[in-house]
Protein backbone atom coordinates (compact mmCIF):
# COMPACT_ATOMS: atom_id res chain seq x y z
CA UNK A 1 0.06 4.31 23.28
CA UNK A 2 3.90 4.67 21.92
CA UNK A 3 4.25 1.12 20.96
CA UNK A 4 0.59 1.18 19.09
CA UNK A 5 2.01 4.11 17.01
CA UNK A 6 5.08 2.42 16.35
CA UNK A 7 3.33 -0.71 15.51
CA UNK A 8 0.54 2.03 13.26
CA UNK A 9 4.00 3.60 11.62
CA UNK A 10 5.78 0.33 10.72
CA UNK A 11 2.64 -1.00 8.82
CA UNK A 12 1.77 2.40 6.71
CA UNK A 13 6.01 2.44 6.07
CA UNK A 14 5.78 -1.73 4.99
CA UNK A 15 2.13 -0.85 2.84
CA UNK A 16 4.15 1.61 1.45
CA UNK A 17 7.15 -0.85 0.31
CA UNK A 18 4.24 -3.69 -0.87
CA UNK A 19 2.97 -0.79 -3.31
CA UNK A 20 5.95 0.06 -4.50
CA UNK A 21 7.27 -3.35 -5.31
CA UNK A 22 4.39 -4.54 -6.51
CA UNK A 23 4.25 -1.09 -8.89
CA UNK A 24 7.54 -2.32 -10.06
CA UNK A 25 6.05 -5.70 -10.61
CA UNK A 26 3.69 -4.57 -13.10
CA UNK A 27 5.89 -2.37 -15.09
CA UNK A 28 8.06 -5.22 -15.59
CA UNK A 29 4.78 -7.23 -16.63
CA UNK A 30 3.60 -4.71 -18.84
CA UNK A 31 7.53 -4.99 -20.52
CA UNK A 32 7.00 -8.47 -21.27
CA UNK A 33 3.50 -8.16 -22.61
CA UNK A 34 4.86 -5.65 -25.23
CA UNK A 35 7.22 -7.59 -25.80
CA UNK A 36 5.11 -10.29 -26.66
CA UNK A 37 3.35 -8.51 -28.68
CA UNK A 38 5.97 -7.26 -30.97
CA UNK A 39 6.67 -10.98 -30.78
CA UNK A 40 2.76 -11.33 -32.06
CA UNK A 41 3.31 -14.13 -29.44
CA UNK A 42 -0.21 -14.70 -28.54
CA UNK A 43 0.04 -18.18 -26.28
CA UNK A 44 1.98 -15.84 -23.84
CA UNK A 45 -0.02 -12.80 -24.37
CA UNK A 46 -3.22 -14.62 -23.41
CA UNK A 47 -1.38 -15.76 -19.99
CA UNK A 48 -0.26 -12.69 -19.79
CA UNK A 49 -3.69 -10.12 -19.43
CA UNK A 50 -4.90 -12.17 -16.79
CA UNK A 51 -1.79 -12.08 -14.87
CA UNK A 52 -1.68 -8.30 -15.22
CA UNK A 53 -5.03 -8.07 -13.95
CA UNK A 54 -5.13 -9.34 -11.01
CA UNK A 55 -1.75 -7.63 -10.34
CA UNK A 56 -3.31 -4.26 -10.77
CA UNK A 57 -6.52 -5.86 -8.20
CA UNK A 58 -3.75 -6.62 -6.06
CA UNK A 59 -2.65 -3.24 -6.08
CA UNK A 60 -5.87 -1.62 -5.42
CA UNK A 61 -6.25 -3.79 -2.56
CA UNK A 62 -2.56 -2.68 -1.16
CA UNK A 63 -3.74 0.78 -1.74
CA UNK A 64 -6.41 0.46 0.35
CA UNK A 65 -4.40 -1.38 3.23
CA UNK A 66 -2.08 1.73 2.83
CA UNK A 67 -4.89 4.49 3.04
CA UNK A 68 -6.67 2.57 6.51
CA UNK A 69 -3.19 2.60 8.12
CA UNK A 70 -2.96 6.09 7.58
CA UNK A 71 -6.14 6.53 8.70
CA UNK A 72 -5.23 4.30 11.84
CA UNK A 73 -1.69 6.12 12.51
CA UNK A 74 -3.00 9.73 11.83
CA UNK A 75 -5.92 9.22 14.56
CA UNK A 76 -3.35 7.11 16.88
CA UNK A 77 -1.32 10.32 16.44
CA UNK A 78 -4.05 13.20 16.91
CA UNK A 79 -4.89 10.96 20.03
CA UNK A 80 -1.96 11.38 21.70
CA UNK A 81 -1.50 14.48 21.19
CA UNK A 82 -5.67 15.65 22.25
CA UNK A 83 -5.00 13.55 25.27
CA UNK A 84 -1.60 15.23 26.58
CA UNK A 85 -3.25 18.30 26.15
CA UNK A 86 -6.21 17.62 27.88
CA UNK A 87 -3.86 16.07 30.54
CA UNK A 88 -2.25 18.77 30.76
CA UNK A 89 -4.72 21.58 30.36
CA UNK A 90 -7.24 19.73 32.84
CA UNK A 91 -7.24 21.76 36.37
CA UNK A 92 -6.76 19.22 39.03
């Protein structure tokens, strides 16, 4: 049971890092659409959107990787923890 909590921790801590980094990825994309726009660059702008978009369906999708291995680690954890005590509490 340790090493599938281990396993359930590293994946919610590397979801974690893909969210972030890809959070930073679309702040720096929204930068350079601004900036194309005070460039009234519209060639790039029209690359641009799409991009954006599915960066942000990308991120909903990380999200919801993030939330089930939460959901995976916190029941991995309550586990453990119902079955020591049951162990434990169980007269023999």
């Amino acid at each position: 049971m340790a090493d599938s909590t281990t396993t359930a921790k590293q994946l919610v801590d590397l979801a974690r890092k893909r969210i972030e980094d890809q959070q930073v990825r679309i702040a720096r994309q929204r930068e350079l659409m601004a900036q194309y726009e005070r460039d009234d660059d519209v060639a790039r702008l029209s690359v641009a959107r799409p991009i954006l978009e599915r960066m942000q369906r990308t991120l909903a999708q990380m999200t919801a990787a993030h939330v089930a291995a939460e959901e995976r680690l916190s029941k991995l954890t309550v586990d453990e923890a119902s079955v020591e005590k049951v162990v434990r509490d169980t007269p023999m």
